[in-house]
C-alpha atoms as a PDB file:
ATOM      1  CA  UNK A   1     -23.752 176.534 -37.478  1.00  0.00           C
ATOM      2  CA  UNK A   2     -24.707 173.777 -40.151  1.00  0.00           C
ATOM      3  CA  UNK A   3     -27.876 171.833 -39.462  1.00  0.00           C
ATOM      4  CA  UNK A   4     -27.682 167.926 -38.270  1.00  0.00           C
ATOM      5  CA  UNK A   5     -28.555 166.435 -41.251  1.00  0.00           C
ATOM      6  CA  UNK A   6     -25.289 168.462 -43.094  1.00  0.00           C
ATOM      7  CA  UNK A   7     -22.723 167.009 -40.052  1.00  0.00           C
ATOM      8  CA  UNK A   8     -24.536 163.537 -40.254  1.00  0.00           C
ATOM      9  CA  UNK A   9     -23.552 163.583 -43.971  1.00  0.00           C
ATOM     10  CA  UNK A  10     -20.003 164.964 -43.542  1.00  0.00           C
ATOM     11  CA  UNK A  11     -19.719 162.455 -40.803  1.00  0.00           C
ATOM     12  CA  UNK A  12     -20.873 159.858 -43.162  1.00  0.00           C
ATOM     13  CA  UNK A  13     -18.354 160.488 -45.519  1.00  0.00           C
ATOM     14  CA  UNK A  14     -15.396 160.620 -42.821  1.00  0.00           C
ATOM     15  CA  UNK A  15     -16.253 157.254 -41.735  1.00  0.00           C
ATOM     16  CA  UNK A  16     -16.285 156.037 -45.238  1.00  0.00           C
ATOM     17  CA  UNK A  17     -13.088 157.258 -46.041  1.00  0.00           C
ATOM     18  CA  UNK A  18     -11.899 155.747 -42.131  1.00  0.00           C
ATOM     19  CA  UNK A  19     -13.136 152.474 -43.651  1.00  0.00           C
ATOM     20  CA  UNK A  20     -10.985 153.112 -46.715  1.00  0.00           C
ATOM     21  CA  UNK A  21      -7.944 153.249 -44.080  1.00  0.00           C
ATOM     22  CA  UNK A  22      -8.387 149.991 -42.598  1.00  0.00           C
ATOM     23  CA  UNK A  23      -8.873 148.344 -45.475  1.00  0.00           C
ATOM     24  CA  UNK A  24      -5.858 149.735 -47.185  1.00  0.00           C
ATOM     25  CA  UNK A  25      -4.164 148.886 -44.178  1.00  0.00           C
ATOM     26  CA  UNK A  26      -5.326 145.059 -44.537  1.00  0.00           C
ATOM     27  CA  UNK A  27      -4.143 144.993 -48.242  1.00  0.00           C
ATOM     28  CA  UNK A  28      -0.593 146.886 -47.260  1.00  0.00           C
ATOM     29  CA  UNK A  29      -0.246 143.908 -44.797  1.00  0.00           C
ATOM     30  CA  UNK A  30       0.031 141.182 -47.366  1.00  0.00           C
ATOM     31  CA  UNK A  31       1.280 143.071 -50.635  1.00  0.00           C
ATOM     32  CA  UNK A  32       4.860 142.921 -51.026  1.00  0.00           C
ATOM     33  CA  UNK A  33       5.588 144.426 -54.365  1.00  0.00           C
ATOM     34  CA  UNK A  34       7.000 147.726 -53.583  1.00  0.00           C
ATOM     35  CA  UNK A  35       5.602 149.710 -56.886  1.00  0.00           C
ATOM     36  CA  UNK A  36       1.985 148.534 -55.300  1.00  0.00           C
ATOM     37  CA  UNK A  37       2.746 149.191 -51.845  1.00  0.00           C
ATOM     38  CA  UNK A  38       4.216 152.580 -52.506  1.00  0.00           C
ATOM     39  CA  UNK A  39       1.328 153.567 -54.493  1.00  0.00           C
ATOM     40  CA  UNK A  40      -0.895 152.660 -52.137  1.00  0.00           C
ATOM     41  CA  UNK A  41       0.142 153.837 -49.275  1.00  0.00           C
ATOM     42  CA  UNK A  42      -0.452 157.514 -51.109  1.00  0.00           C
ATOM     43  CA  UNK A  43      -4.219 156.313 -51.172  1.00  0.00           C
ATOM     44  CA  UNK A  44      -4.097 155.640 -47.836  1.00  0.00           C
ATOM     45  CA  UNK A  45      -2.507 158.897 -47.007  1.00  0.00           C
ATOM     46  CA  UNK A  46      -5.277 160.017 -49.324  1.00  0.00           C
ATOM     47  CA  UNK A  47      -8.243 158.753 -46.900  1.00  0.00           C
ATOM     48  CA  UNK A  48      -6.518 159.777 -43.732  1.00  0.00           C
ATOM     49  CA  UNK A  49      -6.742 163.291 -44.860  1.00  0.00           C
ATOM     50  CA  UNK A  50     -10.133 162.894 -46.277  1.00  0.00           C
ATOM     51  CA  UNK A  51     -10.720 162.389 -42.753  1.00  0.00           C
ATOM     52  CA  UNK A  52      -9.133 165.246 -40.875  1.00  0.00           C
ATOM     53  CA  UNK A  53     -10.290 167.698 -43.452  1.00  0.00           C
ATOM     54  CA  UNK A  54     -14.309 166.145 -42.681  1.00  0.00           C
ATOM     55  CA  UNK A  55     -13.512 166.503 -39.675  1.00  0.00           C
ATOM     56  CA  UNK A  56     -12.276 170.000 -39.125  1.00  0.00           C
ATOM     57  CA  UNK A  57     -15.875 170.691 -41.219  1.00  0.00           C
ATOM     58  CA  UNK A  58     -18.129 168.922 -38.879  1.00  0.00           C
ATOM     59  CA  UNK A  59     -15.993 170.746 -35.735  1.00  0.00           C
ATOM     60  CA  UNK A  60     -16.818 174.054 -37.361  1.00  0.00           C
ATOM     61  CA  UNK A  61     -20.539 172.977 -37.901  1.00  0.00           C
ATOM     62  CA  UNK A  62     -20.878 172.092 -34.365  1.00  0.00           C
ATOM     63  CA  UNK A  63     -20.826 168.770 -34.720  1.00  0.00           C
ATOM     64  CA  UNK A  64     -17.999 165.905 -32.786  1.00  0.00           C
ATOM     65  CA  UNK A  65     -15.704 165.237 -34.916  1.00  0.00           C
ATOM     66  CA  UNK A  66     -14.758 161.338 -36.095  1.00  0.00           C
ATOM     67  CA  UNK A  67     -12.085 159.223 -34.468  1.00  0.00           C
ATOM     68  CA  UNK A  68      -9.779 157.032 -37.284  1.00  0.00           C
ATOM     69  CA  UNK A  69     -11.887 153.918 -35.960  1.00  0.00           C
ATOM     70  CA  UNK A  70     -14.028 151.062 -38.332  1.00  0.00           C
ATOM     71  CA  UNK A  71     -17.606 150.706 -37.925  1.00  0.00           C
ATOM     72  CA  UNK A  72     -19.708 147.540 -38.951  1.00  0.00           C
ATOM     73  CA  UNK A  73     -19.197 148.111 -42.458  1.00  0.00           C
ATOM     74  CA  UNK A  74     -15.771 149.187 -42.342  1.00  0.00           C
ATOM     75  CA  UNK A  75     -15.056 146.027 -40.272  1.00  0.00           C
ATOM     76  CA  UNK A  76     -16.746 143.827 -43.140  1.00  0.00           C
ATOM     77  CA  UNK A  77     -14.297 145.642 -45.868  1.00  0.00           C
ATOM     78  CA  UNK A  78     -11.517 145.220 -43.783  1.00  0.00           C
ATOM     79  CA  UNK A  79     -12.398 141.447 -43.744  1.00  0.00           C
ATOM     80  CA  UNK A  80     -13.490 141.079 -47.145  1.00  0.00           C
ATOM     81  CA  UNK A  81      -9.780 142.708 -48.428  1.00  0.00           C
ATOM     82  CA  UNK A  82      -7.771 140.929 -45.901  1.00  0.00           C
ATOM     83  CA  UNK A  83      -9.228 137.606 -47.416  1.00  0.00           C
ATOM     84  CA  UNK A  84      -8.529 138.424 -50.211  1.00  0.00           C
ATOM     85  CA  UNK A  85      -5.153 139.790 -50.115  1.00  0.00           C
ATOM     86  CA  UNK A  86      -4.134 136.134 -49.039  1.00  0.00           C
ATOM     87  CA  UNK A  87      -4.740 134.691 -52.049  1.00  0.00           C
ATOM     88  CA  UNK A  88      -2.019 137.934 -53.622  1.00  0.00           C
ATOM     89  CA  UNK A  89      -1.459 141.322 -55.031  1.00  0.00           C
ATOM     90  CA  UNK A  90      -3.998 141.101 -58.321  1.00  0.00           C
ATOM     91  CA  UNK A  91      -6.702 139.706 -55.559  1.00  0.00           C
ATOM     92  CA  UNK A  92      -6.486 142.509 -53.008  1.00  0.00           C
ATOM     93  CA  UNK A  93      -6.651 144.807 -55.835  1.00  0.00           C
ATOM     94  CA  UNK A  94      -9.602 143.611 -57.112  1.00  0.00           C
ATOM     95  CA  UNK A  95     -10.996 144.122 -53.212  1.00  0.00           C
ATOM     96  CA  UNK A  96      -9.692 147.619 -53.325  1.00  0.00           C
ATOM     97  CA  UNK A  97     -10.892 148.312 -56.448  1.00  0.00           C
ATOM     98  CA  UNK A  98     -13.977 147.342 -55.008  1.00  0.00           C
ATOM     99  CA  UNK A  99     -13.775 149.773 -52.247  1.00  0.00           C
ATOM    100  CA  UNK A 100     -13.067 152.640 -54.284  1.00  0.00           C
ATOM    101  CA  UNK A 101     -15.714 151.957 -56.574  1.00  0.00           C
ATOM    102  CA  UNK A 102     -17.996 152.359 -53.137  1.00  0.00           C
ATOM    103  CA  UNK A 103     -16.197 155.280 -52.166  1.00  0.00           C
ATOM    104  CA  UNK A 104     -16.432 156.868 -55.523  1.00  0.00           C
ATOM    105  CA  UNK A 105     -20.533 156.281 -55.429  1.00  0.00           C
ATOM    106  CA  UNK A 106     -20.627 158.176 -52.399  1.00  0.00           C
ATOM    107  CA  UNK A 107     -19.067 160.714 -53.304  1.00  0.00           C
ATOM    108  CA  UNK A 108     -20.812 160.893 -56.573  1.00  0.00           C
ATOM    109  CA  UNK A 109     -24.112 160.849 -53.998  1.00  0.00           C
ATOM    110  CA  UNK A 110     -22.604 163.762 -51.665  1.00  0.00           C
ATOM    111  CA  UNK A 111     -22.130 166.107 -54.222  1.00  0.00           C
ATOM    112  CA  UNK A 112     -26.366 165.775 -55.062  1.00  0.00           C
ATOM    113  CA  UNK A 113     -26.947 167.725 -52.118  1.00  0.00           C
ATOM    114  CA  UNK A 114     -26.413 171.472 -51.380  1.00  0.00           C
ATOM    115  CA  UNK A 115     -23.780 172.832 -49.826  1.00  0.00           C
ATOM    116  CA  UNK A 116     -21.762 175.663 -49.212  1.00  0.00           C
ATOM    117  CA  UNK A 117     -19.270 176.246 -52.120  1.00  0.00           C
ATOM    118  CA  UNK A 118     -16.202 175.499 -49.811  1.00  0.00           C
ATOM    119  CA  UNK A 119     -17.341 172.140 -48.574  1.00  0.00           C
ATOM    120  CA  UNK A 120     -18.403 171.200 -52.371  1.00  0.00           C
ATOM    121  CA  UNK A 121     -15.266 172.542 -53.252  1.00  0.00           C
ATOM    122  CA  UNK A 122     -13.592 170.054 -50.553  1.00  0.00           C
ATOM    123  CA  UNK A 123     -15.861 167.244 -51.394  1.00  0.00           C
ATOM    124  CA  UNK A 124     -15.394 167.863 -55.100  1.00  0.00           C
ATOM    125  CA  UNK A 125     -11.251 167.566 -54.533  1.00  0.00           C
ATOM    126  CA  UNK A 126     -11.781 164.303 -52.584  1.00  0.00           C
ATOM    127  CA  UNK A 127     -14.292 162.753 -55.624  1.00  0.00           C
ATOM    128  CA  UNK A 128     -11.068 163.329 -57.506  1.00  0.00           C
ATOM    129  CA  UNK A 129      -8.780 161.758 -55.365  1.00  0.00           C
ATOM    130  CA  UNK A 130     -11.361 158.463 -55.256  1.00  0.00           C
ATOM    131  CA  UNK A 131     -11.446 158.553 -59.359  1.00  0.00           C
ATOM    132  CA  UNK A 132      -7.551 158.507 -59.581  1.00  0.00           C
ATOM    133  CA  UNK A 133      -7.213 155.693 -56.591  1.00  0.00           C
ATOM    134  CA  UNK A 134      -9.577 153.836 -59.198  1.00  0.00           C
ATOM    135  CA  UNK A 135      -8.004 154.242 -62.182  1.00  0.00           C
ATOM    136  CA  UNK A 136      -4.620 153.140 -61.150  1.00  0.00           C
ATOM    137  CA  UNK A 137      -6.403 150.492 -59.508  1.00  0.00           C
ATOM    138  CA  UNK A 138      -8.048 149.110 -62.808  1.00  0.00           C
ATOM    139  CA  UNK A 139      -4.982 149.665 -64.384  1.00  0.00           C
ATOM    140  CA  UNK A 140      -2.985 147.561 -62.061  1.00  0.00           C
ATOM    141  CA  UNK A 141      -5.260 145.048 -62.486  1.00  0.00           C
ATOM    142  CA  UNK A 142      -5.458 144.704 -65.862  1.00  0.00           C
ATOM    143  CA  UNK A 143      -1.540 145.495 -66.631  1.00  0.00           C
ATOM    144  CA  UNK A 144      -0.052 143.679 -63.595  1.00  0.00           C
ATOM    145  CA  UNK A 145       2.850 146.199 -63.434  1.00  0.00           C
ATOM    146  CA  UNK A 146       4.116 144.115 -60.700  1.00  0.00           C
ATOM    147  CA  UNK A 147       5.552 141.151 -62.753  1.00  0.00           C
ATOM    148  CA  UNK A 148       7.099 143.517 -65.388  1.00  0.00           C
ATOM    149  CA  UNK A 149       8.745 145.528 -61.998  1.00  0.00           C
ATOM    150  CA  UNK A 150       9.607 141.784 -61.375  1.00  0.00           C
ATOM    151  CA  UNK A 151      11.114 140.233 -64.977  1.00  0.00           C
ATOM    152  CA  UNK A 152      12.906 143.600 -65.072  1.00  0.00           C
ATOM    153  CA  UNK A 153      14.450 143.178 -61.508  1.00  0.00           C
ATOM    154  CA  UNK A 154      15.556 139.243 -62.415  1.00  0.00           C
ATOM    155  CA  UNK A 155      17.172 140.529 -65.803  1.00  0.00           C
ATOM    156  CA  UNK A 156      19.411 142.455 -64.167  1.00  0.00           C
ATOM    157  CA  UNK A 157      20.279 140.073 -61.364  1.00  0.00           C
ATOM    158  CA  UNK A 158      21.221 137.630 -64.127  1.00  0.00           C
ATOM    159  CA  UNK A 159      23.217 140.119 -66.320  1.00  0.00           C
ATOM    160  CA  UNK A 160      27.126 138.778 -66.008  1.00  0.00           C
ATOM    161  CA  UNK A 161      29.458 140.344 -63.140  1.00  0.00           C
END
């Protein structure tokens, strides 16, 4: 059985990546580019099972496991990214990159402490799944593959009969 300050820290990082969730789910809502949507939605997927995997740690360590439910700051993210998804796709990016570059930071922080090599095996996989949500992120942002998805899908709905 893992001590309480272990399962307070796996349970710390399940409700981070819970958070992540939500908010993806706010951006998802008002994104309607398909290349975005589709990638993100694999982040998403990403964060869910981020979750379960936490969890099945903290039920092994004794510990209750976390429900798929926002907390306070979670609800403030969720907020934050659903603001500014209204204003389009390149804003809730920026808010997700945002996230991720929070997620990313804790993960970075996890991995300080000691643990058991199969949870900082599983941690370590997760880091990497947060660096690659933020590098496509940044890249989105700065290339806006969305309007070249777009110009591309007007050419050929111009092109002659």
């Amino acid at each position: 059985m893992a001590d309480k300050s272990e399962v307070a820290r796996l349970r710390s990082l399940a409700q981070l990546d819970a958070d992540a969730v939500g908010a993806y789910d706010a951006a998802l809502a008002r994104i309607p580019e398909p290349l975005v949507r589709e990638r993100l939605n694999g982040f998403r997927i990403d964060h869910v099972r981020h979750v379960q995997d936490l969890n099945a740690l903290i039920h092994e360590a004794g510990g209750t496991p976390l429900e798929l439910r926002l907390d306070l700051k979670g609800t403030a993210m969720v907020g934050l990214t659903a603001m500014s998804s209204m204003m389009g796709t390149e804003a809730a990016l920026v808010a997700m990159l945002g996230n991720e570059e929070f997620s990313n930071r804790a993960y970075d922080v996890a991995l300080r402490f000691h643990w058991r090599p199969d949870v900082r095996a599983l941690i370590e996989k997760h880091r990497e799944d947060e660096r690659r949500h933020m590098t496509w992120i940044r890249e989105a942002v700065r290339t806006r593959p969305w309007e070249q998805a777009r110009a591309a899908a007007a050419e050929g709905s111009e092109a002659p009969a």
